[in-house]
PDB file of N, CA and C in Angstrom:
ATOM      1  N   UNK A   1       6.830 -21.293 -16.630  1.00  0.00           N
ATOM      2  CA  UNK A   1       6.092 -20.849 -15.456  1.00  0.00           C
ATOM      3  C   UNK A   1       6.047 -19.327 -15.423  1.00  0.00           C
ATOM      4  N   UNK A   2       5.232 -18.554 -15.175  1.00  0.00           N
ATOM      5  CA  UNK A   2       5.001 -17.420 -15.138  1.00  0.00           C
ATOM      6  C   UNK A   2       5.063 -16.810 -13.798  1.00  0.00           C
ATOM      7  N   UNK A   3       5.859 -16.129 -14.198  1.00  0.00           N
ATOM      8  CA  UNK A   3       6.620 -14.676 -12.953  1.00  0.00           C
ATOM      9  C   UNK A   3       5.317 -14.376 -12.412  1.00  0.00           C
ATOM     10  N   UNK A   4       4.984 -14.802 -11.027  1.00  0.00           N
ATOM     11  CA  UNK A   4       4.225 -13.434 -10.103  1.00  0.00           C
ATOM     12  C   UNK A   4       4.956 -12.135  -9.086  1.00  0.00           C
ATOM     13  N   UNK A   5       4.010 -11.600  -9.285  1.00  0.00           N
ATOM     14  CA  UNK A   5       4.497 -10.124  -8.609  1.00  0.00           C
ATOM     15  C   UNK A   5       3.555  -9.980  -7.223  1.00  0.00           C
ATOM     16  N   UNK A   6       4.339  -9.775  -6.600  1.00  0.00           N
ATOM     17  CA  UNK A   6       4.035  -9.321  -5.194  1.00  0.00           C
ATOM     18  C   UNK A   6       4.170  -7.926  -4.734  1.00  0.00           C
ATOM     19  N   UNK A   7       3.261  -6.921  -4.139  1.00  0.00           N
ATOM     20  CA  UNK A   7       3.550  -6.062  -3.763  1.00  0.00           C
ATOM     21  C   UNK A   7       3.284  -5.290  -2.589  1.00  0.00           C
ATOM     22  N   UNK A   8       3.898  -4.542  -1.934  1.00  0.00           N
ATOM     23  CA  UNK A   8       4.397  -3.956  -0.643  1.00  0.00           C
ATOM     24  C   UNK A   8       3.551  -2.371  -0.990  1.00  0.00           C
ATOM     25  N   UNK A   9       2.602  -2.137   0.031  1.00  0.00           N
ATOM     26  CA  UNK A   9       1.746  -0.711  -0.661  1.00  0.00           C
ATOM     27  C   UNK A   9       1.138  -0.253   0.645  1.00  0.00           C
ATOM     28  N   UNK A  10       1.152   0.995   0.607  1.00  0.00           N
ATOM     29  CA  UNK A  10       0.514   2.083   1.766  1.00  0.00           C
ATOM     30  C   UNK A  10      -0.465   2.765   1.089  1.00  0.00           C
ATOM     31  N   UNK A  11      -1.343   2.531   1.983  1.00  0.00           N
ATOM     32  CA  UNK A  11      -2.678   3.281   1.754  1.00  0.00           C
ATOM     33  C   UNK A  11      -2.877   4.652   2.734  1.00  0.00           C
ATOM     34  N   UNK A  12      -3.347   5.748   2.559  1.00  0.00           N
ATOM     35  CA  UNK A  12      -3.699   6.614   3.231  1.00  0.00           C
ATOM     36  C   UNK A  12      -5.205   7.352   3.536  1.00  0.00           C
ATOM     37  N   UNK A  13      -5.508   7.974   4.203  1.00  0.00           N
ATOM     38  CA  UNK A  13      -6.873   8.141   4.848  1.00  0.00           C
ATOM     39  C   UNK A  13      -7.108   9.995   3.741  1.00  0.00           C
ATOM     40  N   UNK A  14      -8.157  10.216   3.342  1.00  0.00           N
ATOM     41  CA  UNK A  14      -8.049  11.651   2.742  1.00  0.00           C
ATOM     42  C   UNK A  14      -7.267  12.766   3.460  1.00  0.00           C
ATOM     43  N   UNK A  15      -7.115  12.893   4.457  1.00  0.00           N
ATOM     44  CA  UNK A  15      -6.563  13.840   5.257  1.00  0.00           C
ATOM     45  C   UNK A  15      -4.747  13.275   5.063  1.00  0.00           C
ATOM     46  N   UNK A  16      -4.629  11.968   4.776  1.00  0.00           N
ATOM     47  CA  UNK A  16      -2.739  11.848   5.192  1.00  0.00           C
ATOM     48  C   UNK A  16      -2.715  11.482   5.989  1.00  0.00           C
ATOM     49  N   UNK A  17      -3.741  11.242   7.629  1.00  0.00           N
ATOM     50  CA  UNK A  17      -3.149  11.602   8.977  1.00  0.00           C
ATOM     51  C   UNK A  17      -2.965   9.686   9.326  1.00  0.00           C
ATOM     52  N   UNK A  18      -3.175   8.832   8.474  1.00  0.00           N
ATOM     53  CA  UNK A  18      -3.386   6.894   8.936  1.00  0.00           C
ATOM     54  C   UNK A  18      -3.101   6.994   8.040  1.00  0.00           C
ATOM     55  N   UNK A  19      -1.734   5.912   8.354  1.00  0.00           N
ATOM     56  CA  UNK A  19      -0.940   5.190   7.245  1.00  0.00           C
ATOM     57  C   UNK A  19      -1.549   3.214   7.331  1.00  0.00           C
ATOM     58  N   UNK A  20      -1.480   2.637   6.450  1.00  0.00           N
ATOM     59  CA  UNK A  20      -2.015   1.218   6.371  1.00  0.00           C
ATOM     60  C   UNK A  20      -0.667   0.542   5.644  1.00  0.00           C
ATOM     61  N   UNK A  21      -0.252  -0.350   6.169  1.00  0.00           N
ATOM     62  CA  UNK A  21       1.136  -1.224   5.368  1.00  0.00           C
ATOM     63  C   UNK A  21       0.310  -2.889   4.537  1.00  0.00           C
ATOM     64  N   UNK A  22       0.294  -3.314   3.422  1.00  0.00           N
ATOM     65  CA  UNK A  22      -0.250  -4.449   3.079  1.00  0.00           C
ATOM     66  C   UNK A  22       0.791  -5.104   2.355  1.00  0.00           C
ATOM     67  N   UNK A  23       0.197  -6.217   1.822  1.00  0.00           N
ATOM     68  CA  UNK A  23       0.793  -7.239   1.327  1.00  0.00           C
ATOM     69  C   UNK A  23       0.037  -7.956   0.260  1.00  0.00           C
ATOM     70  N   UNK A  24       0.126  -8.037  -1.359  1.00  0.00           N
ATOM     71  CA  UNK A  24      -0.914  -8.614  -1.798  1.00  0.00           C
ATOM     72  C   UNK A  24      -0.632  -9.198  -3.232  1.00  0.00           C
ATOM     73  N   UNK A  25      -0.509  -9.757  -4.064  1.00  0.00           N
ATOM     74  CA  UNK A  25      -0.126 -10.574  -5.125  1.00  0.00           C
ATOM     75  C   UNK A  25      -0.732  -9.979  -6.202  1.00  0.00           C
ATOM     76  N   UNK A  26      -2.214  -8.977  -5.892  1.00  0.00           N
ATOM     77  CA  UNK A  26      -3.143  -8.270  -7.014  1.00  0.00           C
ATOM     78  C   UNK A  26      -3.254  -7.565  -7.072  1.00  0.00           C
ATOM     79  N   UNK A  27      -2.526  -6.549  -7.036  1.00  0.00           N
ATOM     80  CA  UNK A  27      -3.355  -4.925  -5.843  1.00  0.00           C
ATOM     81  C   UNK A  27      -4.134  -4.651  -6.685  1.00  0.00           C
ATOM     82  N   UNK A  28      -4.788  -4.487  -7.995  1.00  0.00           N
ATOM     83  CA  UNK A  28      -5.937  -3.886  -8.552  1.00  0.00           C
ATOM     84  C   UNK A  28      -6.974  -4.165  -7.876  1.00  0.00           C
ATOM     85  N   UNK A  29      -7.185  -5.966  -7.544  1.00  0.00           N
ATOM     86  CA  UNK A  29      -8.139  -6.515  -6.533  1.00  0.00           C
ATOM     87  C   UNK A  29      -8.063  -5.681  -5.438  1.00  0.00           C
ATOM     88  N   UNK A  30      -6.939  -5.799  -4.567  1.00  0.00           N
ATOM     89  CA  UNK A  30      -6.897  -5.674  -3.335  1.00  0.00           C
ATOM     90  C   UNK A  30      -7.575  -3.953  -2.650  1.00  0.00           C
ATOM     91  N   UNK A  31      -7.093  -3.152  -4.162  1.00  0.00           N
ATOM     92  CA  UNK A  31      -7.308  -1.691  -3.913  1.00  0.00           C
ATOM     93  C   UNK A  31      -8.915  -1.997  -4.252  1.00  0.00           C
ATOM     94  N   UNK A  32      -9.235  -2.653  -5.006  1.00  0.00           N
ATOM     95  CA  UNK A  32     -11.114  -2.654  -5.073  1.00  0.00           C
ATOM     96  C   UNK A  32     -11.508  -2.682  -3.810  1.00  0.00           C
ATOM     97  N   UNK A  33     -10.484  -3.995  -3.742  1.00  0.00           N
ATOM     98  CA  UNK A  33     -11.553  -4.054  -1.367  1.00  0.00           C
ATOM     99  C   UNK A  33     -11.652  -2.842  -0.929  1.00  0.00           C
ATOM    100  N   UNK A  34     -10.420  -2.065  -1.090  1.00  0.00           N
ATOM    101  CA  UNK A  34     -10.189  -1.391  -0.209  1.00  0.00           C
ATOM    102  C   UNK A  34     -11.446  -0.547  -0.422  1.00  0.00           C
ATOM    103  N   UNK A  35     -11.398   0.529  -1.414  1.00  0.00           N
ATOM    104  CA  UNK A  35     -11.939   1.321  -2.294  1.00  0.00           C
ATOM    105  C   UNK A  35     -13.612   1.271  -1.457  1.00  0.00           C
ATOM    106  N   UNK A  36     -14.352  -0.201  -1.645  1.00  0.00           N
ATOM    107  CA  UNK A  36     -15.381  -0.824  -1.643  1.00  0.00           C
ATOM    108  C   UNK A  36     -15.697  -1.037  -0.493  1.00  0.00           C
ATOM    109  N   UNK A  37     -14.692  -1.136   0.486  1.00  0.00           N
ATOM    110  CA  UNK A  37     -15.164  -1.346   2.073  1.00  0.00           C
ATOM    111  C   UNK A  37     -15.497  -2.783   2.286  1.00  0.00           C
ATOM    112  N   UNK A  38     -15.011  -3.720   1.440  1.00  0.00           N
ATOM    113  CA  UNK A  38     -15.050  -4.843   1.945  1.00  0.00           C
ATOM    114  C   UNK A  38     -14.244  -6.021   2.796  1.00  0.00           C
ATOM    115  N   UNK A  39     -13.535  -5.488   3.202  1.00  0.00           N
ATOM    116  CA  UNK A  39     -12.270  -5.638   4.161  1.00  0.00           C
ATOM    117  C   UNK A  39     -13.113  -5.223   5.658  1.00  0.00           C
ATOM    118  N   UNK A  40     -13.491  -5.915   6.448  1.00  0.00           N
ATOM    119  CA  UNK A  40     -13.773  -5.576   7.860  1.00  0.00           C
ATOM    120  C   UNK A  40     -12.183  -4.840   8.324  1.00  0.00           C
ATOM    121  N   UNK A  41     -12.149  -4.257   9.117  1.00  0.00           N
ATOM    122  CA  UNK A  41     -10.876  -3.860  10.199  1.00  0.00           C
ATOM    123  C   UNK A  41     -10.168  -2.666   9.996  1.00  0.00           C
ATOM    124  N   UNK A  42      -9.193  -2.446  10.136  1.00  0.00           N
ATOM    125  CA  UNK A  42      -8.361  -1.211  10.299  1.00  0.00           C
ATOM    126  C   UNK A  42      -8.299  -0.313   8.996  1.00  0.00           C
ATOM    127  N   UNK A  43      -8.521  -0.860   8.080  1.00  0.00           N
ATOM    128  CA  UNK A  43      -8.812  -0.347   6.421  1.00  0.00           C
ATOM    129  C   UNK A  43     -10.446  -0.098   6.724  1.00  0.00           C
ATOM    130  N   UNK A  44     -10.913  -0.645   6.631  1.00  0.00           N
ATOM    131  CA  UNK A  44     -12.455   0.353   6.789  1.00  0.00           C
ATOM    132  C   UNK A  44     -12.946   1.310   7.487  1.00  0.00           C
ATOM    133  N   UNK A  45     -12.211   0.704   9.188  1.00  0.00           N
ATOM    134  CA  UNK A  45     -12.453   1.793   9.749  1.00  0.00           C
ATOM    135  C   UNK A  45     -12.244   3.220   9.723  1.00  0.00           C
ATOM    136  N   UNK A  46     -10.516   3.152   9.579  1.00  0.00           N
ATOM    137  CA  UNK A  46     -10.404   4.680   9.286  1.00  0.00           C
ATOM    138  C   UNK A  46     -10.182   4.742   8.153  1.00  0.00           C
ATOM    139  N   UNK A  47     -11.348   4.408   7.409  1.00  0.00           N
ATOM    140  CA  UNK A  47     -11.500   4.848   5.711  1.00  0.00           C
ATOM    141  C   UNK A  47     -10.154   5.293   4.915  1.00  0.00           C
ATOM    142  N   UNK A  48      -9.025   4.161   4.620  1.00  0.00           N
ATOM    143  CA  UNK A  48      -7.860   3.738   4.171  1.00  0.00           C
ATOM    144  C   UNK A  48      -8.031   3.727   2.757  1.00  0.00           C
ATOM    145  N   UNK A  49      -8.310   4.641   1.830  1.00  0.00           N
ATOM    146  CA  UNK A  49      -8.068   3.870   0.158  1.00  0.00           C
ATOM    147  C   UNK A  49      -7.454   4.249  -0.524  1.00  0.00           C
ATOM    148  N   UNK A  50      -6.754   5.210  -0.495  1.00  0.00           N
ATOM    149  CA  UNK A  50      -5.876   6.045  -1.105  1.00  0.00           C
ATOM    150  C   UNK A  50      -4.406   4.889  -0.950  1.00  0.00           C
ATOM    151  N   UNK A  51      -4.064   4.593  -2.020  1.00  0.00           N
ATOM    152  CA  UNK A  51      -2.901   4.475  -2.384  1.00  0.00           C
ATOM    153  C   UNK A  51      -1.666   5.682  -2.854  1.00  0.00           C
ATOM    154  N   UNK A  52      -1.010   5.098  -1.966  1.00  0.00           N
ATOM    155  CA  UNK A  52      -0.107   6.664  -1.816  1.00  0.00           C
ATOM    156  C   UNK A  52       1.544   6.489  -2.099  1.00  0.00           C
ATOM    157  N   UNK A  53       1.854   4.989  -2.008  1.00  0.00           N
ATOM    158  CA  UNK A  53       2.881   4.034  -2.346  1.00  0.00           C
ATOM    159  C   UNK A  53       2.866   2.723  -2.728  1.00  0.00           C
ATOM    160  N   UNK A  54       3.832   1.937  -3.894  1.00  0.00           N
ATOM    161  CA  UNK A  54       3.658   0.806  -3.501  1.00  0.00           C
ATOM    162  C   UNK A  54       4.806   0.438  -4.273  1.00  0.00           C
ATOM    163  N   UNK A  55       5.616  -0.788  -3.950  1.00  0.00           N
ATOM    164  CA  UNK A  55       6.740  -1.678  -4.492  1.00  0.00           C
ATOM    165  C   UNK A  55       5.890  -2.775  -4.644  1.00  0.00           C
ATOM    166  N   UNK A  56       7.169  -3.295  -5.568  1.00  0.00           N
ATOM    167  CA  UNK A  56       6.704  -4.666  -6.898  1.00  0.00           C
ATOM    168  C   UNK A  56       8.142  -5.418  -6.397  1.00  0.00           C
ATOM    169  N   UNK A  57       7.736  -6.775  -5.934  1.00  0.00           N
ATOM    170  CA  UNK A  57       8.934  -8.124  -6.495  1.00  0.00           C
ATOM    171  C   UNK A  57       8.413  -8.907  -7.110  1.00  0.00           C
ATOM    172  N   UNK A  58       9.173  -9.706  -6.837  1.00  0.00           N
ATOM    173  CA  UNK A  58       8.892 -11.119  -7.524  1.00  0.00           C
ATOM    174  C   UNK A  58       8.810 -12.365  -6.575  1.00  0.00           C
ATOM    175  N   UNK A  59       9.037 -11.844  -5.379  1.00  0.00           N
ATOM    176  CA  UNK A  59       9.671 -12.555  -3.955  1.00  0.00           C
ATOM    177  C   UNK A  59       8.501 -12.676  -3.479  1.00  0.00           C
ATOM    178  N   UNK A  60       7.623 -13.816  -2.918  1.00  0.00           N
ATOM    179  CA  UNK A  60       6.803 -13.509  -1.788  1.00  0.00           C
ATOM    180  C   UNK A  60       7.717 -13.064  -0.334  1.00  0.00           C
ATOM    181  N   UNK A  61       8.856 -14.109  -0.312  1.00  0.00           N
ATOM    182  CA  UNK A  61       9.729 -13.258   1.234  1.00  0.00           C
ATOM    183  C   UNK A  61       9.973 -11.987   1.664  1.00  0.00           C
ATOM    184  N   UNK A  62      10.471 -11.625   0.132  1.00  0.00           N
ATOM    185  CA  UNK A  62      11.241 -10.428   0.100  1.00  0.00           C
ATOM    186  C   UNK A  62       9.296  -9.657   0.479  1.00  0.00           C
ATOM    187  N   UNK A  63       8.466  -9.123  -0.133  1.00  0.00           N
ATOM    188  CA  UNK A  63       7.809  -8.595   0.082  1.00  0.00           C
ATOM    189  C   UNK A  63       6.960  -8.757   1.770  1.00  0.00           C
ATOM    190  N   UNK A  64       7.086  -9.965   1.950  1.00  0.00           N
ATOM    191  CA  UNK A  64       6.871 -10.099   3.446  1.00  0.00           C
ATOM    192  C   UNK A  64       7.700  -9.508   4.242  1.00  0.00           C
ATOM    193  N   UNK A  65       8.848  -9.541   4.086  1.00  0.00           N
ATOM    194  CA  UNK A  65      10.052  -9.026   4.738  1.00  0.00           C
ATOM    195  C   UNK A  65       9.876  -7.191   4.521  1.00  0.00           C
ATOM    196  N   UNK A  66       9.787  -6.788   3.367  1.00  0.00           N
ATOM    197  CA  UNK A  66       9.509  -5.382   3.507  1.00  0.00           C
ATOM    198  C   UNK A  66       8.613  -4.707   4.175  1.00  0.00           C
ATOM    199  N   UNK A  67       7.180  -5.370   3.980  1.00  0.00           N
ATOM    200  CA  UNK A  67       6.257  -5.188   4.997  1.00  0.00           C
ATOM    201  C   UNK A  67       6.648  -4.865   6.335  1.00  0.00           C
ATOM    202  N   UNK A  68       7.199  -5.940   6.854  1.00  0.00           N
ATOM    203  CA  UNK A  68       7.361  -5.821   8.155  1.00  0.00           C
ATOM    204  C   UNK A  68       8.281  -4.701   8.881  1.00  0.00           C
ATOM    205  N   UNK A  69       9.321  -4.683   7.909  1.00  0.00           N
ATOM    206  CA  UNK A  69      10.623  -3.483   8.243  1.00  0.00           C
ATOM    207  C   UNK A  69       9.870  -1.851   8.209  1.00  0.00           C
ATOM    208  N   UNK A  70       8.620  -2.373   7.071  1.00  0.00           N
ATOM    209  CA  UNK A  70       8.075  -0.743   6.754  1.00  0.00           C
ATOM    210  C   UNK A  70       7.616  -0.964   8.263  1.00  0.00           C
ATOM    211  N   UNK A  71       6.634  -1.563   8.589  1.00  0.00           N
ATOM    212  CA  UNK A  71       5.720  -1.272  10.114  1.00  0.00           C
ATOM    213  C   UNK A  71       6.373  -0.956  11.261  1.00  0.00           C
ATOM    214  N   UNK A  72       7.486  -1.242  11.171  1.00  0.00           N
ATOM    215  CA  UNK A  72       8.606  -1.292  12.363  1.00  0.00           C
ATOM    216  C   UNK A  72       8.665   0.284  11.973  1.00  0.00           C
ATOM    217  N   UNK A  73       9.058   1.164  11.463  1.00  0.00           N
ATOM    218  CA  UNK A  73       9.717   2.107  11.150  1.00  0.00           C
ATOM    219  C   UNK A  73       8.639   3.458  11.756  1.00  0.00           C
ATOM    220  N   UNK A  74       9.409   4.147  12.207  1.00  0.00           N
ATOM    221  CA  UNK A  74       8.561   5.603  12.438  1.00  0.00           C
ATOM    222  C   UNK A  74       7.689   6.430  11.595  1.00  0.00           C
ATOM    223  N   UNK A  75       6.902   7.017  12.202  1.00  0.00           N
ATOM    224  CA  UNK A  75       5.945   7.441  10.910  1.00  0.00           C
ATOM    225  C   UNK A  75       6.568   8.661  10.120  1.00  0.00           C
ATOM    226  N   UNK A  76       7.477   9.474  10.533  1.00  0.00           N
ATOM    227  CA  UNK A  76       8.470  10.248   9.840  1.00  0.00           C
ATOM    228  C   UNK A  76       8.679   9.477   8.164  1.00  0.00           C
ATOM    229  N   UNK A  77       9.410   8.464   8.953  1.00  0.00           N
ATOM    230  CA  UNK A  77       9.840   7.883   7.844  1.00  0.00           C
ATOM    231  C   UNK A  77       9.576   6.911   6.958  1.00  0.00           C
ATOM    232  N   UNK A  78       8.575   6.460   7.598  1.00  0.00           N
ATOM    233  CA  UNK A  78       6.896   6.577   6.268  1.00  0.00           C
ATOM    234  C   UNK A  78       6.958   7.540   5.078  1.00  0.00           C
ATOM    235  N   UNK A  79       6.667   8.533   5.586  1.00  0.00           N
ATOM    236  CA  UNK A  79       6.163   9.718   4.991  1.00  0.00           C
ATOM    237  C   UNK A  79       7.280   9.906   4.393  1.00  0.00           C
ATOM    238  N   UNK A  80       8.358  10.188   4.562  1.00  0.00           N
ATOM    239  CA  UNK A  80       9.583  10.575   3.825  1.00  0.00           C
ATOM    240  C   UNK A  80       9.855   9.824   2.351  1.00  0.00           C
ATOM    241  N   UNK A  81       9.223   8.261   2.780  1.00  0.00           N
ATOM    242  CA  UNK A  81       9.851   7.105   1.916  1.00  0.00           C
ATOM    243  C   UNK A  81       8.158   7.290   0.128  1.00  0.00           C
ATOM    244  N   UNK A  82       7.558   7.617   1.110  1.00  0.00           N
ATOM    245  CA  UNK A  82       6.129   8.216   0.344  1.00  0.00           C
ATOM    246  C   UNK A  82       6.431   9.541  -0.304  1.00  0.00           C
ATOM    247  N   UNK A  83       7.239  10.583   0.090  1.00  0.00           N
ATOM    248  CA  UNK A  83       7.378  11.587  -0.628  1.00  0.00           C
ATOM    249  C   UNK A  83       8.522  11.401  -1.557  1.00  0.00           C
ATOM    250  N   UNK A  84       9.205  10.343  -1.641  1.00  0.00           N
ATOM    251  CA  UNK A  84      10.433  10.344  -2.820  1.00  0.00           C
ATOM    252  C   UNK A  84       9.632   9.542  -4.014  1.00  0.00           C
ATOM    253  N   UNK A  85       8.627   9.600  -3.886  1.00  0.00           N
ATOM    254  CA  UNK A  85       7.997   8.935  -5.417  1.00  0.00           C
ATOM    255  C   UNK A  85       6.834   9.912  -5.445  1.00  0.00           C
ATOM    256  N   UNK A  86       5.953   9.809  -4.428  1.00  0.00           N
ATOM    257  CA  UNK A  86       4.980  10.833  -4.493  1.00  0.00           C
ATOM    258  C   UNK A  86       4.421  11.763  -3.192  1.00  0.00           C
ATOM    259  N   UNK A  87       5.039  13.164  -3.523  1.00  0.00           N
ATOM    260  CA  UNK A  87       5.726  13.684  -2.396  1.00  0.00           C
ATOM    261  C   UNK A  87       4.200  14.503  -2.577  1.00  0.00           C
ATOM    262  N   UNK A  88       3.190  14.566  -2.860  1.00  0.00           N
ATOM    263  CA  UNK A  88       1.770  15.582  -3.207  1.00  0.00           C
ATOM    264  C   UNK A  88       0.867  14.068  -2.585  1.00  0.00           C
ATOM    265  N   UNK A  89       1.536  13.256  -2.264  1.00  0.00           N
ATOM    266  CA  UNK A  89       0.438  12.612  -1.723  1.00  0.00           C
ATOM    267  C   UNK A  89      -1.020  12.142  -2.614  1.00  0.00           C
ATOM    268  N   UNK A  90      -0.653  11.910  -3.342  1.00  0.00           N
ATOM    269  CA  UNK A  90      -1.654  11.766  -4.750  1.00  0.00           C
ATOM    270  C   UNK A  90      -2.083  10.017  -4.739  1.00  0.00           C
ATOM    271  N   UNK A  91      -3.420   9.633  -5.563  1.00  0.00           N
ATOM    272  CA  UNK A  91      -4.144   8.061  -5.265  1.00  0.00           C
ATOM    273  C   UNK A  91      -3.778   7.703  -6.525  1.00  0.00           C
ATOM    274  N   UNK A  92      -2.512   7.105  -6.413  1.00  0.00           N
ATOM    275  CA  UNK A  92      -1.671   6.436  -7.415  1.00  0.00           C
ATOM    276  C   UNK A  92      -2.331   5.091  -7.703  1.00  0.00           C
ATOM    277  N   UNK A  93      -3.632   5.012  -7.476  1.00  0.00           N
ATOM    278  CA  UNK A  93      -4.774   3.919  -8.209  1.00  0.00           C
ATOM    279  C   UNK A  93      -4.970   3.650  -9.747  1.00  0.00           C
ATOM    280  N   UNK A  94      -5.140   4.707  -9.890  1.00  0.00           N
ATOM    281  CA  UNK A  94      -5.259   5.077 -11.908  1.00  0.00           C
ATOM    282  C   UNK A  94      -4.128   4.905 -12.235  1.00  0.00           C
ATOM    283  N   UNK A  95      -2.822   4.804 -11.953  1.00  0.00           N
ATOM    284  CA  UNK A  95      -1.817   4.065 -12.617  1.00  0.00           C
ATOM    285  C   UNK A  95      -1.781   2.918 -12.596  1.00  0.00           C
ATOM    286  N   UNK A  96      -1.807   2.122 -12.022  1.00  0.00           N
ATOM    287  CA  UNK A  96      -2.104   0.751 -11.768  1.00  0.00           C
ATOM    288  C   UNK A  96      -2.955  -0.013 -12.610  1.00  0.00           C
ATOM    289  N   UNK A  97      -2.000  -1.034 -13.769  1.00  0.00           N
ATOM    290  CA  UNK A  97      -2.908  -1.368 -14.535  1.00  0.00           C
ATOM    291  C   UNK A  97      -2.758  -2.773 -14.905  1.00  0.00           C
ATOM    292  N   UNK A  98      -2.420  -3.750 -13.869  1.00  0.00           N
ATOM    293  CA  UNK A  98      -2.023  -5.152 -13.501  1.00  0.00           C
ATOM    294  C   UNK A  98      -1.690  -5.346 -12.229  1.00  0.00           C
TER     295      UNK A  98
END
């Protein structure tokens, strides 16, 4: 049976100023929606595509569970948890290659 990966990823608006928390099994797909505007709601509206973070399990729980702890959390520390991997705020899309 083959390992899926689940992953836990923040998107950001060009400016930095809207953070987006998701949940998604594909993100190459998922960042296309984004990218593409085919997602009605809070990702389109305030034009969300920038990937700016993201964790990998193997867990669907565990990644549900992170999700949620990230949303709970202050936006400080958002940003803090975003600058210990990529602290320039950079669209860590083009790495992403599965």
């Amino acid at each position: 049976m083959k390992e899926r990966n689940y992953f836990v990823y923040i998107l950001a608006n060009k400016y930095n100023t809207t953070l987006y928390i998701g949940v998604t099994n594909n993100l190459l797909r998922r960042l296309q929606e984004h990218k593409l505007k085919l997602i009605d709601g809070f990702t389109k509206k305030y034009n969300l595509d920038k990937l700016v973070y993201y964790e990998v399990t193997n867990s669907v729980e565990d990644a549900l569970n992170r999700e949620k702890q990230l949303k709970a959390w202050k936006s400080q520390w958002k940003i803090d948890l975003i600058k210990t991997i990529n602290p320039e705020f950079k669209d860590l899309s083009e790495e992403i290659d599965s």
